[in-house]
Protein backbone atom coordinates (compact mmCIF):
# COMPACT_ATOMS: atom_id res chain seq x y z
CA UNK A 1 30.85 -4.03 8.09
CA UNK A 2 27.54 -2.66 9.53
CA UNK A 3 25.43 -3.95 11.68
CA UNK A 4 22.42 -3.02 9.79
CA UNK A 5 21.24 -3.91 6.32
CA UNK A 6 20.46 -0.91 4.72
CA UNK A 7 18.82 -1.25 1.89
CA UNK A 8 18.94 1.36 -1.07
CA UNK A 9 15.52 3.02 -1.44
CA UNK A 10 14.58 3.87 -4.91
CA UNK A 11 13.11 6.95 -5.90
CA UNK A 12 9.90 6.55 -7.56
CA UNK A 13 7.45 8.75 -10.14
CA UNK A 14 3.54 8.62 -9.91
CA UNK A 15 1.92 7.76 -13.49
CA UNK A 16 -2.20 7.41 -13.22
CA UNK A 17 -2.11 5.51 -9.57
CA UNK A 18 1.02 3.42 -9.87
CA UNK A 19 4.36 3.86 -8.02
CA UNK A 20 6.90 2.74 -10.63
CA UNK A 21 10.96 2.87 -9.39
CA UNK A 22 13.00 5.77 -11.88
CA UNK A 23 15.97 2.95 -12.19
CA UNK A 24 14.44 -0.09 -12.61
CA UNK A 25 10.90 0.66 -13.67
CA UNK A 26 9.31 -1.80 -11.75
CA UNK A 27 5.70 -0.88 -10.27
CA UNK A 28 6.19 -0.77 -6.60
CA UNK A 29 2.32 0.26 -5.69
CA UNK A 30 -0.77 0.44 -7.63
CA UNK A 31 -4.19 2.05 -7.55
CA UNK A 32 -6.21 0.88 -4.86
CA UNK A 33 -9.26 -1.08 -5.33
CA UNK A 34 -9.82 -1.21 -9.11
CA UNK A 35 -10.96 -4.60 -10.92
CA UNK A 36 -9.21 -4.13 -14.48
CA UNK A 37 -5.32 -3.40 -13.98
CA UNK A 38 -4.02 -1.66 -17.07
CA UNK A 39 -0.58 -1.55 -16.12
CA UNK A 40 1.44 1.42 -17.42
CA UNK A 41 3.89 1.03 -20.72
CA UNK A 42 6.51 3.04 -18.89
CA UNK A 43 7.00 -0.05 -16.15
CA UNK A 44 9.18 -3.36 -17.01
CA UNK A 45 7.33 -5.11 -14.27
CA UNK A 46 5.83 -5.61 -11.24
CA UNK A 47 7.31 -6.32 -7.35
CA UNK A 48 5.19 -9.29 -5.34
CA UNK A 49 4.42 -6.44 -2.74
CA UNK A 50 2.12 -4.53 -5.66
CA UNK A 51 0.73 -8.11 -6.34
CA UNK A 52 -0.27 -8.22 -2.89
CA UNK A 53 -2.40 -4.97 -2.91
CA UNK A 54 -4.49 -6.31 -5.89
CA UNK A 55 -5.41 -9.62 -4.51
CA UNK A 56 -8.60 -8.40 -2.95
CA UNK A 57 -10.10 -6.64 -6.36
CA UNK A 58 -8.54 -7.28 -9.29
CA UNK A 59 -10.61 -9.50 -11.92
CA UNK A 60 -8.39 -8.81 -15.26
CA UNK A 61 -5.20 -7.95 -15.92
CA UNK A 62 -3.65 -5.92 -18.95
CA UNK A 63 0.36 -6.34 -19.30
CA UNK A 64 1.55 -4.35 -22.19
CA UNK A 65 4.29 -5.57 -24.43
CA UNK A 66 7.63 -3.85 -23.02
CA UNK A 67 7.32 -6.32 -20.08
CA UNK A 68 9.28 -8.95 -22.18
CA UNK A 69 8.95 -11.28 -18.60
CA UNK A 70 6.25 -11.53 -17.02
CA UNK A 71 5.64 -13.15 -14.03
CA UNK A 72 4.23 -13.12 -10.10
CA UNK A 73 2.52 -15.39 -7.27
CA UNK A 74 -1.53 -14.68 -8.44
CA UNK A 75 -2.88 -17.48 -6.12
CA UNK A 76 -4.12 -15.13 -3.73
CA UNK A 77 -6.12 -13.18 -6.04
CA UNK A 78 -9.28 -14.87 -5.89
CA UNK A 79 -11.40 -13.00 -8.25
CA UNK A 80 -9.17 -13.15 -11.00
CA UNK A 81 -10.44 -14.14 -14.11
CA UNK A 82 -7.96 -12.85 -17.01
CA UNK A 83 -4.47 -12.31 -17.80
CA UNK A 84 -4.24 -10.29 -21.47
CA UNK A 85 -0.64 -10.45 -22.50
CA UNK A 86 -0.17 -7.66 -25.24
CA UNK A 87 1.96 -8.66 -28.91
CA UNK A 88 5.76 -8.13 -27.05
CA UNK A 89 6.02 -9.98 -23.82
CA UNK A 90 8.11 -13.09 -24.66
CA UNK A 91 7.86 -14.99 -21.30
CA UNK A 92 5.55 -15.95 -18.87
CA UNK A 93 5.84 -16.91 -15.02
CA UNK A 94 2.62 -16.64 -13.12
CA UNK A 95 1.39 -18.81 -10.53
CA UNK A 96 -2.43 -18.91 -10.40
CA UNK A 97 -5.31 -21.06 -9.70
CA UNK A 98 -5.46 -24.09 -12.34
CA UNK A 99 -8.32 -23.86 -13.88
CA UNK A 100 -9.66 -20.33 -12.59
CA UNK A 101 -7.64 -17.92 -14.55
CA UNK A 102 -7.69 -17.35 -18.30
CA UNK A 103 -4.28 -16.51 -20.51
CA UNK A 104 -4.85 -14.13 -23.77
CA UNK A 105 -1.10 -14.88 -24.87
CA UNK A 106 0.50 -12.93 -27.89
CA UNK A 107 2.00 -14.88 -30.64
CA UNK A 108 5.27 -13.10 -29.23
CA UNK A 109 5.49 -15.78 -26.26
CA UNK A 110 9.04 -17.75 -26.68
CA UNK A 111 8.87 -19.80 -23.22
């Protein structure tokens, strides 16, 4: 047994800005600074520490359909105003402020 954790590090490809991981496709960074957050069809979803970086700018964002889950902690992203979920994504998870943030949901959405 060792005495440290070692914890696999994923290799990761560059697409427009975003850090996404090559096995699990999840965006690890993102573009700094931008207010509208396409995120890339190529990503499943999204770790809590890219959520993090976006807090401070991001107003809208666009989660394409191949993210059949989507979810995250959004409660620190005070400007945002829209979440646009694109005809695929099946579930949502997102924490927000009630009353702040507007949903565009697909007719897709299960739960």
């Amino acid at each position: 047994m060792s005495l440290f954790n070692r914890e696999k590090i994923e290799k990761t490809y560059e697409e427009n800005g975003y850090l996404i991981g090559v096995n699990t496709h999840l965006i690890y960074h993102l573009p700094k600074g931008l207010t509208v957050y396409n995120l890339p069809e190529s990503a499943l979803g999204i770790k809590d520490t890219a959520i993090t970086e976006m807090s401070g700018s991001v107003e809208k964002i666009v989660v394409p359909g191949n993210f059949k889950k989507f979810g995250g902690n959004f409660q620190f992203c005070k400007k945002l105003k829209l979440i646009s979920l694109l005809d695929g994504v099946e579930e949502i998870n997102c924490q927000v402020k009630t009353g702040v943030v507007d949903f565009h949901l697909p007719s897709t959405i299960k739960k």
